[in-house]
N, C-alpha and C. Protein backbone atom coordinates (compact mmCIF):
# COMPACT_ATOMS: atom_id res chain seq x y z
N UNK A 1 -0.43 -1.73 -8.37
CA UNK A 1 -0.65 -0.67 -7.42
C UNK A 1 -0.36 -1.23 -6.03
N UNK A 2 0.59 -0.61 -5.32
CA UNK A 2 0.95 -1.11 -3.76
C UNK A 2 -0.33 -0.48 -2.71
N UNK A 3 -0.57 -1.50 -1.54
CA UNK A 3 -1.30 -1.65 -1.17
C UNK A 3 -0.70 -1.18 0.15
N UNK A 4 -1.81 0.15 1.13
CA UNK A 4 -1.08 0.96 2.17
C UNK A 4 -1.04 0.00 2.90
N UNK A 5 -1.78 -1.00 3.13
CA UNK A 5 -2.18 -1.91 4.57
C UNK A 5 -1.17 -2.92 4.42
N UNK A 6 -0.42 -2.97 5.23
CA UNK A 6 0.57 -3.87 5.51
C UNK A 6 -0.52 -5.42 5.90
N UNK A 7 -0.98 -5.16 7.14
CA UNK A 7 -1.78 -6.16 7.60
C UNK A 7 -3.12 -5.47 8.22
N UNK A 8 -4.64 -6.24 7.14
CA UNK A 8 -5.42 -5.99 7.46
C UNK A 8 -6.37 -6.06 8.90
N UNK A 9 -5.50 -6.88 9.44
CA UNK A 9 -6.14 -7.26 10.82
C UNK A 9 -5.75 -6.20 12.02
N UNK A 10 -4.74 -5.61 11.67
CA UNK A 10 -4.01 -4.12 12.42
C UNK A 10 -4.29 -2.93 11.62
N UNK A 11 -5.04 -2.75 10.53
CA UNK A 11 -5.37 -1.81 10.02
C UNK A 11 -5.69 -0.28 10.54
N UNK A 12 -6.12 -0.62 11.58
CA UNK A 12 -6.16 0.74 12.57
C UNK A 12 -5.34 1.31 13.38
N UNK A 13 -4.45 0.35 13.66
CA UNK A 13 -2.99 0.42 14.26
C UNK A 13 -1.85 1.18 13.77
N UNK A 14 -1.74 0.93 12.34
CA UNK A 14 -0.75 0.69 10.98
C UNK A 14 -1.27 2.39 10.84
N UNK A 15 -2.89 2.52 10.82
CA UNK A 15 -3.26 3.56 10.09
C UNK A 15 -2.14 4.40 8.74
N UNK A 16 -1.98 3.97 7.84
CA UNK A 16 -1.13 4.30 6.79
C UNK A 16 -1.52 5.59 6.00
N UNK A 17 -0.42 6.30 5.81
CA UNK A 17 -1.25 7.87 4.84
C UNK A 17 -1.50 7.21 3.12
N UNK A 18 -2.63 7.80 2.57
CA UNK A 18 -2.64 7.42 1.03
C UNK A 18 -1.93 8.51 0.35
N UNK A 19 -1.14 9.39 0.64
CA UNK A 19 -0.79 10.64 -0.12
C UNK A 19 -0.27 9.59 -1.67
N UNK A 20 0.52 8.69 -1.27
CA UNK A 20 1.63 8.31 -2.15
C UNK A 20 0.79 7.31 -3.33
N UNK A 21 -0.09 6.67 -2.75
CA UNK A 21 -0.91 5.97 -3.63
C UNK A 21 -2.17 6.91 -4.10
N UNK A 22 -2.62 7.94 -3.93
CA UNK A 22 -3.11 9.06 -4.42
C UNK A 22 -2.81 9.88 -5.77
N UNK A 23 -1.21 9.75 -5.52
CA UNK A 23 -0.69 10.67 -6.78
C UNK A 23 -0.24 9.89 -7.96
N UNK A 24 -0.58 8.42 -7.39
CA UNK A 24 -0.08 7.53 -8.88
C UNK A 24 -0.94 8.21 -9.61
N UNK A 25 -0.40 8.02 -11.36
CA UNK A 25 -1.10 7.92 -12.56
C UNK A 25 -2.24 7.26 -12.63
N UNK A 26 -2.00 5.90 -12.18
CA UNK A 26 -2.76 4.86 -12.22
C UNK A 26 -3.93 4.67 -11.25
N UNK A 27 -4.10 5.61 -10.88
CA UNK A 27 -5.25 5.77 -9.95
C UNK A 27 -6.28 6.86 -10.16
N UNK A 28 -7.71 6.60 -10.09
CA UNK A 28 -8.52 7.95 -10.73
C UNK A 28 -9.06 8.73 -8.75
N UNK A 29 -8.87 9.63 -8.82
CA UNK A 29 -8.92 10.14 -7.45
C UNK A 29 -9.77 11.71 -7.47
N UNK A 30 -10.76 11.52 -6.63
CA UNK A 30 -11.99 12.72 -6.54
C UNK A 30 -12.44 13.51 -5.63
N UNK A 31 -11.70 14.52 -5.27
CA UNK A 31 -11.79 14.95 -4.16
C UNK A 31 -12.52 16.00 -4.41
N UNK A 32 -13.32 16.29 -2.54
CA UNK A 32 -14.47 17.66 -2.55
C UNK A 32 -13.56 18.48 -1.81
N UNK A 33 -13.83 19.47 -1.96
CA UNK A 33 -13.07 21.10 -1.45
C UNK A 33 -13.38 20.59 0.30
N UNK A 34 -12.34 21.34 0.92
CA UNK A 34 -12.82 21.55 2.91
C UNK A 34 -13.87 21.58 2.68
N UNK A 35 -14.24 21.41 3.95
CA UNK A 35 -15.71 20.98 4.59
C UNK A 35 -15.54 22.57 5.85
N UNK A 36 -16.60 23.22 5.30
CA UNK A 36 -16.70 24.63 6.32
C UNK A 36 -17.45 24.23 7.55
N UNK A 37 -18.22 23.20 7.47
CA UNK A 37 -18.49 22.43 9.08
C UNK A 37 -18.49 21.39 8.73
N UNK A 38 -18.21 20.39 10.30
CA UNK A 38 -18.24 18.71 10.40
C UNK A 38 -19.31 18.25 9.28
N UNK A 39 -19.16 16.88 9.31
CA UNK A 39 -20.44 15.90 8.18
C UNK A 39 -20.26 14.72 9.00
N UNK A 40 -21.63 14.67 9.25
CA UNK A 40 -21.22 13.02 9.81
C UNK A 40 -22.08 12.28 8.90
N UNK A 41 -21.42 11.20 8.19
CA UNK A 41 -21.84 9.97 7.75
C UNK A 41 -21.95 8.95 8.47
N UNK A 42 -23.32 8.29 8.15
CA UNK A 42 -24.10 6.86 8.47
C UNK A 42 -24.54 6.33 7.92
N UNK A 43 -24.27 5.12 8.18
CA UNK A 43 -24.76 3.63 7.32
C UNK A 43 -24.45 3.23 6.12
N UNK A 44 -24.73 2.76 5.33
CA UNK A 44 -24.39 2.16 3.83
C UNK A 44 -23.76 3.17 3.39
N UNK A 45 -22.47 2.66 2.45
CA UNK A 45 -21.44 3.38 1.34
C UNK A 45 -21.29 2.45 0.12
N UNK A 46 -21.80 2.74 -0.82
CA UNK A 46 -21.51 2.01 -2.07
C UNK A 46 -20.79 2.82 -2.93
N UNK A 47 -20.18 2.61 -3.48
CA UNK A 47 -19.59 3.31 -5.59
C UNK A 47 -20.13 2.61 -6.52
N UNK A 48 -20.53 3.27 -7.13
CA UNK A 48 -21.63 3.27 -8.29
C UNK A 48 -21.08 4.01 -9.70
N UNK A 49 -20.23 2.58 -9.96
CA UNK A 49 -18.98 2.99 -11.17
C UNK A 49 -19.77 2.75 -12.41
N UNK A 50 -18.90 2.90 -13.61
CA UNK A 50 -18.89 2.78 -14.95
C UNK A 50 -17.86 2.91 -15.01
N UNK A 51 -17.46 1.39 -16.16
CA UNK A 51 -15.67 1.14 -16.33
C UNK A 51 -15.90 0.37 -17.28
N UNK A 52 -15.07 0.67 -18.33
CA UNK A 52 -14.97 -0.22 -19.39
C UNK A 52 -13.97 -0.93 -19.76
N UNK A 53 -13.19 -1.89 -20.71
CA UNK A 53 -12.17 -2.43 -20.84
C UNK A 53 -11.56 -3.42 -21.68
N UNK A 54 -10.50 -3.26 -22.04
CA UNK A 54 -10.61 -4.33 -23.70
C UNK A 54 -9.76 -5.99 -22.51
N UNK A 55 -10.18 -5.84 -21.21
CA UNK A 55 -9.80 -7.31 -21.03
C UNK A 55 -10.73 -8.50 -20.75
N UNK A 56 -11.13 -9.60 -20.29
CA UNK A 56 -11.73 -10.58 -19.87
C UNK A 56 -12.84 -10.37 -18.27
N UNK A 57 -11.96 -9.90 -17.52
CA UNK A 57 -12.31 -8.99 -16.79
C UNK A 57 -11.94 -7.84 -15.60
N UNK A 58 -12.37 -6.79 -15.36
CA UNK A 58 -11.56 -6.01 -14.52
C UNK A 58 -11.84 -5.81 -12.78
N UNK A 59 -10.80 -5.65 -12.06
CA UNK A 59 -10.76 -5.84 -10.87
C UNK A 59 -10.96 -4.16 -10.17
N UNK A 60 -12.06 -3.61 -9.68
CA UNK A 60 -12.05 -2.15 -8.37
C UNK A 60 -11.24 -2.46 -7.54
N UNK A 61 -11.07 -1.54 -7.11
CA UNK A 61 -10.40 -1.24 -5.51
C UNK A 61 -10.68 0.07 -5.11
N UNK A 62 -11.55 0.28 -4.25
CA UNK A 62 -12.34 1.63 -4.04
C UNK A 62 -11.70 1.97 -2.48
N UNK A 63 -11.30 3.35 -2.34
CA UNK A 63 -11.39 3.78 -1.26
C UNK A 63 -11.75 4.75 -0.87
N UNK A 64 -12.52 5.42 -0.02
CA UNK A 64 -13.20 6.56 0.55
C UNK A 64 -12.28 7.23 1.80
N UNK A 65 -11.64 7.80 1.70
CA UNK A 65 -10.41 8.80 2.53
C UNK A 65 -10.90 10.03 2.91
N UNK A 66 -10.32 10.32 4.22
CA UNK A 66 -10.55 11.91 4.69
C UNK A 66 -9.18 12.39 4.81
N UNK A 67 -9.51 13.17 4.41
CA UNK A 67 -7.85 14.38 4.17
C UNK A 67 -7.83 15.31 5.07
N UNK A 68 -7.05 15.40 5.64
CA UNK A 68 -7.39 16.87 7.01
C UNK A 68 -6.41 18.19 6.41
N UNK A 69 -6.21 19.01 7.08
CA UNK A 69 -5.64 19.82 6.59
C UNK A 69 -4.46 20.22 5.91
N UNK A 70 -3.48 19.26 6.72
CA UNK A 70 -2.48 19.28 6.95
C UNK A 70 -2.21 18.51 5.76
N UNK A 71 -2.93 17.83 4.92
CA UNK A 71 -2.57 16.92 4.10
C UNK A 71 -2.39 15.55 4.02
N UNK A 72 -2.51 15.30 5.53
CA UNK A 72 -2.49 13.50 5.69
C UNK A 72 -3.67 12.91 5.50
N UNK A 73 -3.93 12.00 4.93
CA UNK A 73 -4.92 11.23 3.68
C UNK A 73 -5.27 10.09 4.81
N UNK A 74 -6.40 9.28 5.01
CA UNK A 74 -6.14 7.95 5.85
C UNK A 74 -7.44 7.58 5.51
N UNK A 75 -7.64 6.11 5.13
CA UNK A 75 -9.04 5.59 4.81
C UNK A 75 -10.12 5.65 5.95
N UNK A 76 -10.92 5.69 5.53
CA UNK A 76 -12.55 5.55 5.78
C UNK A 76 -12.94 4.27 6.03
N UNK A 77 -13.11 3.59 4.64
CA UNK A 77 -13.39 2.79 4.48
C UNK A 77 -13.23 2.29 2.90
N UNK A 78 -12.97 1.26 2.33
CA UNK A 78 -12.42 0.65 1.30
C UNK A 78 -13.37 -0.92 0.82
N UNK A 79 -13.52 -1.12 -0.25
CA UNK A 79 -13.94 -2.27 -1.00
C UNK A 79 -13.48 -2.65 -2.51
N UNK A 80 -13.87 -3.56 -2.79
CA UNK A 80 -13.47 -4.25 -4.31
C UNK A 80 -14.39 -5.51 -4.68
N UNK A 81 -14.29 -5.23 -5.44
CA UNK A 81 -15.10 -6.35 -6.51
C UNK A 81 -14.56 -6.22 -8.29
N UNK A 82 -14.78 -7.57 -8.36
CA UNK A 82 -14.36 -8.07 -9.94
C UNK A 82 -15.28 -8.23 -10.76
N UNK A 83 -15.33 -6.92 -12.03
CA UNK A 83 -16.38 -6.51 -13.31
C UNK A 83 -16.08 -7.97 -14.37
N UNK A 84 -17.01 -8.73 -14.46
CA UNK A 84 -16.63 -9.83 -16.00
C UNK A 84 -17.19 -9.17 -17.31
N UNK A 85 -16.69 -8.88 -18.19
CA UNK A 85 -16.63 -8.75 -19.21
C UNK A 85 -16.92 -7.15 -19.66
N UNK A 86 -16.32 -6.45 -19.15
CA UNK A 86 -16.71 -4.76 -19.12
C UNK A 86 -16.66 -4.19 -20.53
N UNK A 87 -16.01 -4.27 -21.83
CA UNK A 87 -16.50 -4.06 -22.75
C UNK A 87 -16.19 -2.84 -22.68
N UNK A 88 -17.15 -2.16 -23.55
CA UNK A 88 -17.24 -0.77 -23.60
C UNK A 88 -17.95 0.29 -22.63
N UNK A 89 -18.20 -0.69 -21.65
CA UNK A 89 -18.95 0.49 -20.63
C UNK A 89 -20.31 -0.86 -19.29
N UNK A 90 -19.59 -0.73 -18.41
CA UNK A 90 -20.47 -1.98 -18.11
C UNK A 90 -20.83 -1.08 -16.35
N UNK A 91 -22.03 -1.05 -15.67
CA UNK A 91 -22.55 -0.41 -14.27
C UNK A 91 -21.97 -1.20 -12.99
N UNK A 92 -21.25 -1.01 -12.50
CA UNK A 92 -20.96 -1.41 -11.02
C UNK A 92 -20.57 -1.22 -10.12
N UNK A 93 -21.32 -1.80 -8.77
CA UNK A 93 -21.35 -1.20 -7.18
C UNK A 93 -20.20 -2.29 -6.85
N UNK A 94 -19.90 -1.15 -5.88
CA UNK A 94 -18.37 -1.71 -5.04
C UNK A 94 -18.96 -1.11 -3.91
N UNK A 95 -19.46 -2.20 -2.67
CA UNK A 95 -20.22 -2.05 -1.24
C UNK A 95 -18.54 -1.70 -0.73
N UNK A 96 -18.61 -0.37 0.01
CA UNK A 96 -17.47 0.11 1.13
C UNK A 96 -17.87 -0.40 2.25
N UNK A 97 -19.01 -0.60 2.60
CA UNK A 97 -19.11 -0.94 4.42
C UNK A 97 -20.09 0.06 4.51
N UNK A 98 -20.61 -0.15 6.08
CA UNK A 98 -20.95 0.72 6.52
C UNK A 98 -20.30 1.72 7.92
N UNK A 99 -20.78 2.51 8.12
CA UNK A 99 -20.25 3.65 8.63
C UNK A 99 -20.51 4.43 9.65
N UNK A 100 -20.52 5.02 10.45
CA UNK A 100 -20.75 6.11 11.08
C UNK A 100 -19.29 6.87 11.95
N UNK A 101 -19.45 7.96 11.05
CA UNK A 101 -18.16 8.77 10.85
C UNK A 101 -18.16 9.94 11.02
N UNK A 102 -17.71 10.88 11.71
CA UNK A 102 -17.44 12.44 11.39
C UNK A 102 -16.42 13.07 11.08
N UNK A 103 -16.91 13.87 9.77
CA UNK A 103 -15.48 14.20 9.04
C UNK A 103 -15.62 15.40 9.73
N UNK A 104 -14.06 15.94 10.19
CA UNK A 104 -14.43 17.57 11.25
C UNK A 104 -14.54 18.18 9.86
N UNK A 105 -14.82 20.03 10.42
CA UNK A 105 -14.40 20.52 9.09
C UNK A 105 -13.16 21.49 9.24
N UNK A 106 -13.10 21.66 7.87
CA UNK A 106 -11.73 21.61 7.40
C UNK A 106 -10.94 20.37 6.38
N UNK A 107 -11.28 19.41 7.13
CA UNK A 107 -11.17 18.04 5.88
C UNK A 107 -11.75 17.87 4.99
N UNK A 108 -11.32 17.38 3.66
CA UNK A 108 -11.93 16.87 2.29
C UNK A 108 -12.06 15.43 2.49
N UNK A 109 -12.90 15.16 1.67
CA UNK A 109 -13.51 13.46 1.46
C UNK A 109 -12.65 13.39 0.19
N UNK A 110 -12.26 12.10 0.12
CA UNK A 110 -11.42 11.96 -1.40
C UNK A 110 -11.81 10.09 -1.89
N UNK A 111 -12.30 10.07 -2.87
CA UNK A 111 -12.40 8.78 -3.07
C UNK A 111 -11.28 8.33 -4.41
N UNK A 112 -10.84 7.17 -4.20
CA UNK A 112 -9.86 6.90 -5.19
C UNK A 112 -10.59 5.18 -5.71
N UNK A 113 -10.05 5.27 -7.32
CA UNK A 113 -10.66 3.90 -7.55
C UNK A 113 -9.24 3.35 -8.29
N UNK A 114 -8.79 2.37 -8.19
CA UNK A 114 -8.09 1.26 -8.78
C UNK A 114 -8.38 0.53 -9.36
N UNK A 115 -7.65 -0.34 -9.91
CA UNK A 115 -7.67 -1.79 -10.63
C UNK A 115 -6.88 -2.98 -9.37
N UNK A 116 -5.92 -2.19 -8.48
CA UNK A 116 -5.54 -3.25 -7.64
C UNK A 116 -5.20 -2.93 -6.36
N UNK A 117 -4.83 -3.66 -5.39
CA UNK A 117 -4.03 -3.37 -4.03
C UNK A 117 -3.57 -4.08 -3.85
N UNK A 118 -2.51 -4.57 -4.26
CA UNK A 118 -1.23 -5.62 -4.39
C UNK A 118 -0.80 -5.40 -3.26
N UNK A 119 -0.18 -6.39 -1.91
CA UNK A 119 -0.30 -7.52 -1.65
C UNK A 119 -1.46 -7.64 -0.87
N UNK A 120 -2.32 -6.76 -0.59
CA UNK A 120 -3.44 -7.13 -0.12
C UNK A 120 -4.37 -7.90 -0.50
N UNK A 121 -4.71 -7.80 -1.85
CA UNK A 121 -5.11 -8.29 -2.96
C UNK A 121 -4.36 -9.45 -3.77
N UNK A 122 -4.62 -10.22 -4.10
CA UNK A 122 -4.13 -10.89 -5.27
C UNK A 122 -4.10 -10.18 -6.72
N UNK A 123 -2.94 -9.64 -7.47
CA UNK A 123 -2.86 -8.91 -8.61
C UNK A 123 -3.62 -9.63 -9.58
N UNK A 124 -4.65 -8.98 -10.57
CA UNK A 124 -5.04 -9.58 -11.64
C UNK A 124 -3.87 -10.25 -12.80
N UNK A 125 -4.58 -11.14 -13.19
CA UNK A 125 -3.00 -11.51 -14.42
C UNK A 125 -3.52 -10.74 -15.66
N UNK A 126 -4.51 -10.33 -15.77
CA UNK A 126 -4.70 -9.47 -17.41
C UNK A 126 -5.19 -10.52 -18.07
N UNK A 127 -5.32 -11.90 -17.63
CA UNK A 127 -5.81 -12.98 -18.63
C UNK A 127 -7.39 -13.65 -17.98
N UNK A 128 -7.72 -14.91 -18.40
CA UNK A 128 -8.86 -15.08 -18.27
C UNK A 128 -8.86 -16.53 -17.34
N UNK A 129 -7.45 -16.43 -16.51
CA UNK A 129 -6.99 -17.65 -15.55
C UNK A 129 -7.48 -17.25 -14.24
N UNK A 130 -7.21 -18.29 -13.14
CA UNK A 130 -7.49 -17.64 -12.07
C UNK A 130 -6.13 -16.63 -11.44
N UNK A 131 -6.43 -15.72 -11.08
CA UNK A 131 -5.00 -15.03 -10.48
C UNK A 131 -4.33 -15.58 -9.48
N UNK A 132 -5.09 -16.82 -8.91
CA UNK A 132 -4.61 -17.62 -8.12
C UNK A 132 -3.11 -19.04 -8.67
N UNK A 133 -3.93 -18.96 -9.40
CA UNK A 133 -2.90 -20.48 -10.74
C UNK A 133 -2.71 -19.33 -12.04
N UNK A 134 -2.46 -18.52 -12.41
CA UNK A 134 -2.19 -17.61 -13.16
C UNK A 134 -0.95 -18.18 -14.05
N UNK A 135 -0.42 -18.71 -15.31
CA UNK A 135 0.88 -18.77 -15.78
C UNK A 135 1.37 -17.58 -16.96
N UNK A 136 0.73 -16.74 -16.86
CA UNK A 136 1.22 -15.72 -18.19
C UNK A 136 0.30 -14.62 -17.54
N UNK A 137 0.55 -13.46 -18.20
CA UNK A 137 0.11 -11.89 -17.86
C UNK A 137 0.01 -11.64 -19.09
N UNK A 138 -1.39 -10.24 -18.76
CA UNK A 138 -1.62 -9.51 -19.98
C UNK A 138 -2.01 -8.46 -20.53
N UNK A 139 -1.58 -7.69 -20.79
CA UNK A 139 -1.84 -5.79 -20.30
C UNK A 139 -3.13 -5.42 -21.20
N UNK A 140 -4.45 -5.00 -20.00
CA UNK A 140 -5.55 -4.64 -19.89
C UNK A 140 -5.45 -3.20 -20.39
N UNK A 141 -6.16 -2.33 -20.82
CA UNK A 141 -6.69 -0.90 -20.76
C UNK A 141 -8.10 -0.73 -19.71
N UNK A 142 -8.17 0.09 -19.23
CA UNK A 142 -9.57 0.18 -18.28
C UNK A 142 -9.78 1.58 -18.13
N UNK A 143 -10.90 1.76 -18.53
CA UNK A 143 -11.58 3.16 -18.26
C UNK A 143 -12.90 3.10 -17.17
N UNK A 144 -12.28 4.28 -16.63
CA UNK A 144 -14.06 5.15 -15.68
C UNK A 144 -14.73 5.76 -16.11
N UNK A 145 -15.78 5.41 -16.53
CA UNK A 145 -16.44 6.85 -17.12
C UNK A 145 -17.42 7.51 -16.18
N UNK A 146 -17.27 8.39 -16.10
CA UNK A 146 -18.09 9.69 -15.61
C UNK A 146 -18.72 10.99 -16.23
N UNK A 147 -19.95 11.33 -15.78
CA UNK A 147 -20.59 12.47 -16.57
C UNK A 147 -21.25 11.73 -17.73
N UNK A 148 -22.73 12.46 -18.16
CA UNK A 148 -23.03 11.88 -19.25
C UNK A 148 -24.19 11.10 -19.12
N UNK A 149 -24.12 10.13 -19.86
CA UNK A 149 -25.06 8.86 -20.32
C UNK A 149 -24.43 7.67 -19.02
N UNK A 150 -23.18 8.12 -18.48
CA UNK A 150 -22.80 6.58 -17.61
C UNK A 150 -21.76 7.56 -16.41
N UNK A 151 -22.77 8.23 -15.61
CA UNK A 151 -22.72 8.59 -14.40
C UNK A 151 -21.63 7.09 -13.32
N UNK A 152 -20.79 8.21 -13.01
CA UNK A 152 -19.85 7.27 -11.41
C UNK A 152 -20.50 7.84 -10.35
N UNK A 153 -20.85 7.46 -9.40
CA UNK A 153 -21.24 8.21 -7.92
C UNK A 153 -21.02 7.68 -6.95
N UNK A 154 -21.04 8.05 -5.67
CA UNK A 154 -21.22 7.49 -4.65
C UNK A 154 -22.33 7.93 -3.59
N UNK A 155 -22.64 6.48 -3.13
CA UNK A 155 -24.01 6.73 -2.23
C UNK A 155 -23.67 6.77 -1.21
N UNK A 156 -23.90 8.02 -0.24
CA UNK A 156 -23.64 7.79 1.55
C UNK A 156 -24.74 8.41 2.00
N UNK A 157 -25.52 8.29 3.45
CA UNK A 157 -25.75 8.97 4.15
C UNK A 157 -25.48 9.52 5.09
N UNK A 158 -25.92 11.20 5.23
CA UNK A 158 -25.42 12.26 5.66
C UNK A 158 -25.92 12.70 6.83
N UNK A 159 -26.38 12.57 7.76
CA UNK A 159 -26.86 13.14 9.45
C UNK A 159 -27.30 14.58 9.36
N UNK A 160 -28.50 14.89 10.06
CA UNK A 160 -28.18 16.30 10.25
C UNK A 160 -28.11 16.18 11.90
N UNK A 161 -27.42 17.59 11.98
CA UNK A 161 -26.90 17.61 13.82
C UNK A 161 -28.31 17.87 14.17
């Protein structure tokens, strides 16, 4: 999965649209309808996944995006962390940062979850090496599960005006 941020240290500069990394396959993406008034979010953002997987272990890449009308997509805020041994269904938080944000309204919140953000990231190898000294690759399956017995969510807080 290509990674919008050219360079993280200009990230706000760069500001990059996610439309294109949105519509991959390979990406699970959750968006809420317009917002009929502003929302302002504060403080802590976690994802609060369920993912399972027949590899060694699997790599998030979470991002929390506001979409405006017009259709241009641009992060929020973004995190990742690496699940060991996910199995058939294993609980985990991916900390986004914290926040204080106002989405106007009219914009949707859209969160997208991955397995990578290549070159931002170091790509997983699918094996049980470091991805750093990696000599062979190895094609993972990975599931989200949601609804049910193994709830995905995300935690934010919401302001009132």
């Amino acid at each position: 999965m290509p990674s919008t941020i050219e360079n993280p240290f200009a990230f706000l500069y760069e500001y990059p649209d996610e439309d294109a990394v949105a519509s991959r396959p390979d990406v699970a993406v959750f968006e809420a309808a317009g917002l009929a008034d502003h929302l302002t979010l504060a403080g802590r953002v976690v994802a609060h996944l369920t993912v399972a997987g027949d590899g060694p272990s699997v790599n998030l890449h979470v991002k929390l995006v506001d979409v405006d009308p017009a259709g241009g997509s641009h992060i929020v805020l973004y995190g990742q962390r690496a699940v060991d041994q996910p199995g058939d269904g294993t609980a985990a938080e991916v900390y986004l940062g914290h926040t204080g944000y106002r989405v106007p309204s009219g914009h949707r919140l859209r969160l997208q979850v991955a397995s990578s953000d290549y070159p931002l990231y170091v790509a997983h190898p699918g094996t049980s090496e470091s991805p750093w000294f990696a000599t062979r690759t190895a094609v993972n399956h990975q599931r989200l599960l949601t609804g049910g017995a193994t709830p995905s969510y995300l935690s934010v807080t919401v302001l009132d005006d």
